[in-house]
Protein backbone atom coordinates (compact mmCIF):
# COMPACT_ATOMS: atom_id res chain seq x y z
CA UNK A 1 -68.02 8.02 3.56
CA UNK A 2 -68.15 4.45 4.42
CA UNK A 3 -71.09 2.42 4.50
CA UNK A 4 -73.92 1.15 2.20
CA UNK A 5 -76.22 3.41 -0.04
CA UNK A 6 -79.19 2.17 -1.42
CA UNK A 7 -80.07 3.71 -4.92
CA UNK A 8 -83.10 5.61 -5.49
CA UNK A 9 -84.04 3.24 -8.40
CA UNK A 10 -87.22 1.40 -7.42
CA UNK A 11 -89.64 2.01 -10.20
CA UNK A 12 -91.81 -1.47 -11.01
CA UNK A 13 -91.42 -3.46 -13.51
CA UNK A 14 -89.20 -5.32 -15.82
CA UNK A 15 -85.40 -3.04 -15.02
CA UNK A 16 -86.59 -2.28 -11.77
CA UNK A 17 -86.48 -5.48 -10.43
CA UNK A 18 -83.22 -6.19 -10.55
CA UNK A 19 -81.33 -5.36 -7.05
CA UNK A 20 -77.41 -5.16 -7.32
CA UNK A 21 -74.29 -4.52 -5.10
CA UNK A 22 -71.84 -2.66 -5.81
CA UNK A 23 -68.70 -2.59 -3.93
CA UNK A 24 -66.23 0.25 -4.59
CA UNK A 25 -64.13 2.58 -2.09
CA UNK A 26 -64.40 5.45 -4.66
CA UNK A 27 -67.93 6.82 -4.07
CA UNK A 28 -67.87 8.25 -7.37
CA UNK A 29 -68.17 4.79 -9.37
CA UNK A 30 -71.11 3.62 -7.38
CA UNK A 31 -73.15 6.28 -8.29
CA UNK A 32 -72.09 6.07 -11.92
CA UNK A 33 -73.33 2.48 -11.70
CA UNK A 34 -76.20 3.44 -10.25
CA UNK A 35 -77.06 5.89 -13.02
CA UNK A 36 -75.85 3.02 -15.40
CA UNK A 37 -78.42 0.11 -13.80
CA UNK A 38 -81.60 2.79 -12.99
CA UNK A 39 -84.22 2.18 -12.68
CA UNK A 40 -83.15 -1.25 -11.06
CA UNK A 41 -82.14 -0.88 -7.24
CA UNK A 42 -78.38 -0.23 -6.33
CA UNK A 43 -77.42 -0.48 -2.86
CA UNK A 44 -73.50 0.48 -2.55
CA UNK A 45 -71.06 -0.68 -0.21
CA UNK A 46 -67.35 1.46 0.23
CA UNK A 47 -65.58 -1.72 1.66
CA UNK A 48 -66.05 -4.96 1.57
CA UNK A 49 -66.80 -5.53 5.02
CA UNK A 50 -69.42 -3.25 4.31
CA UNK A 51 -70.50 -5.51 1.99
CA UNK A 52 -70.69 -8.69 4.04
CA UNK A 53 -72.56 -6.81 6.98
CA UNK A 54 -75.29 -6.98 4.19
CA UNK A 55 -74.78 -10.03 2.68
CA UNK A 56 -75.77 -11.28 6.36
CA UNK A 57 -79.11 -9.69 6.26
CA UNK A 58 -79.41 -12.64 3.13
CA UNK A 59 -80.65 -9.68 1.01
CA UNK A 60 -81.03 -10.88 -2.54
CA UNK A 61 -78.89 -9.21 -5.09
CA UNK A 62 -79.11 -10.07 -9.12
CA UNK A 63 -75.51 -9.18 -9.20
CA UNK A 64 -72.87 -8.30 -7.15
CA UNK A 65 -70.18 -5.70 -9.10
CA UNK A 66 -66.93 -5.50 -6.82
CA UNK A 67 -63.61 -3.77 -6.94
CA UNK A 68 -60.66 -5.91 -6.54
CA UNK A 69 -58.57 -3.32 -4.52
CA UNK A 70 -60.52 -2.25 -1.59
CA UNK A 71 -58.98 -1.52 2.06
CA UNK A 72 -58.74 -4.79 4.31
CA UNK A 73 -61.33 -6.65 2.65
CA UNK A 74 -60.42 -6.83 -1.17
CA UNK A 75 -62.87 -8.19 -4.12
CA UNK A 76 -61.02 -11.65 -3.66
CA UNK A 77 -61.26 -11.86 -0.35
CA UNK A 78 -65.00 -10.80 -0.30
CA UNK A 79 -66.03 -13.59 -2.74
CA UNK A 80 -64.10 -16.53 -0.76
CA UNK A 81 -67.51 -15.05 2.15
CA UNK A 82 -69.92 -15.27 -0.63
CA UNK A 83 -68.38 -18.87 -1.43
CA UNK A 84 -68.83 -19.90 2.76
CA UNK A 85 -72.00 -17.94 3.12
CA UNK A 86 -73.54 -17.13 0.37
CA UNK A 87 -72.65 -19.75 -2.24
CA UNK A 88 -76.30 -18.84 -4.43
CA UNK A 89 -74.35 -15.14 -5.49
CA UNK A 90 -71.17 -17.18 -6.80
CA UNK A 91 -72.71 -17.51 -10.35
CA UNK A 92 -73.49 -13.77 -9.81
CA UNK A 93 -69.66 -11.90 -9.55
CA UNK A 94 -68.32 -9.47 -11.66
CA UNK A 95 -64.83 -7.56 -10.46
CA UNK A 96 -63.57 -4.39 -11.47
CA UNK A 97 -60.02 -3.41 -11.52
CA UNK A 98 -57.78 -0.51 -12.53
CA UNK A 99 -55.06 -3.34 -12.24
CA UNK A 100 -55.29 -5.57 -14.71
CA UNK A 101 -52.34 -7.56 -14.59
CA UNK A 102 -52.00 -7.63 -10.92
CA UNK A 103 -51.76 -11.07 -8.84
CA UNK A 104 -55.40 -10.46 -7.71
CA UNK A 105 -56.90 -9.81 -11.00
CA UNK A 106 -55.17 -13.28 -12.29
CA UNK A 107 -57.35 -14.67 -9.12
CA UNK A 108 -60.10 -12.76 -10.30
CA UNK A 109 -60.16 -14.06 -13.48
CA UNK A 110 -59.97 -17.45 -12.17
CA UNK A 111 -63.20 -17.38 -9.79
CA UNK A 112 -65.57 -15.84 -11.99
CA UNK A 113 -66.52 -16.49 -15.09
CA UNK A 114 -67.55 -13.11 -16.19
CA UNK A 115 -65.23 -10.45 -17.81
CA UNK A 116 -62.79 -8.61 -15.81
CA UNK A 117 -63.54 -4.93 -16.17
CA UNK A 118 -61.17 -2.75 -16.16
CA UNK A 119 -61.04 1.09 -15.46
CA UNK A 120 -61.49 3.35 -16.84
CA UNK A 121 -64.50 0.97 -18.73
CA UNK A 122 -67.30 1.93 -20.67
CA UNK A 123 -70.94 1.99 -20.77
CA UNK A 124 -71.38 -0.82 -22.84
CA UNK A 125 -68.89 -3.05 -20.91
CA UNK A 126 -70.60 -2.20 -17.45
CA UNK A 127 -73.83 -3.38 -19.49
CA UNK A 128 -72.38 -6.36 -21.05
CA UNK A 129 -71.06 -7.66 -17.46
CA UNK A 130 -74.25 -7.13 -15.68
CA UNK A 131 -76.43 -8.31 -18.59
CA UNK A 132 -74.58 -11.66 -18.38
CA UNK A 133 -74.38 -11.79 -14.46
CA UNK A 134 -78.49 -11.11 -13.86
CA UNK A 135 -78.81 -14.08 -16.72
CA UNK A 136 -80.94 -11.66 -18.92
CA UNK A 137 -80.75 -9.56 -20.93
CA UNK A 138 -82.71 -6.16 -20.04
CA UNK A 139 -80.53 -3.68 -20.95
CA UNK A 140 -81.56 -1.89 -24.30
């Protein structure tokens, strides 16, 4: 199903206020993120086009999880937008990959200075990653 999902994780207070992206063709790892990040707010995008039709709306997001491989807009691709448009969510960029050693991982690696994960990852690294993206740690 393409499109954007937002999470039903809007309970108040300190977790709850974060707001993240996540960008993913495979439905089933934004909703395991979304499980991972609740009770904080996950809207999820299938493509990265997707993705930037949000972006425009200059909703805020704590951090923006994105999968390198996606159809016609990859990960790379969608942070060179955020770069142009949306420069404040730079600092914010964590990519996800089932590729590793691919050319677009290397670029990956190169633009943001947060750990590449790689699938099939782990609770703790999908904390770890968005722990250092939001700039806080709020994840017990």
């Amino acid at each position: 199903m393409p499109g954007c999902a937002r999470g039903q994780g809007d309970l108040a207070g300190r977790r709850g206020d974060f707001k993240y992206l996540v960008v993913d063709d495979e439905p089933l790892i934004g909703a395991a993120f979304e499980r991972v990040l609740f009770p904080g707010q996950v809207a999820r995008c299938t493509s990265g086009e997707d993705a930037v039709l949000l972006l425009e709306k200059r909703t805020h997001f704590d951090a923006i999880v994105s999968d390198l491989m996606l159809p016609a807009m990859n990960g790379v691709r969608l942070y060179g937008w955020i770069e142009l448009h949306r420069p404040e969510l730079c600092g914010h960029v964590v990519f996800m990959t089932g590729s590793p050693h691919s050319k677009l991982a290397r670029e990956a690696r190169r633009l943001s200075k947060y750990p590449l994960l790689v699938k099939p990852f782990n609770l703790a690294d999908v904390r770890r990653a968005v722990t250092e993206a939001t700039g806080q740690s709020f994840l017990k």
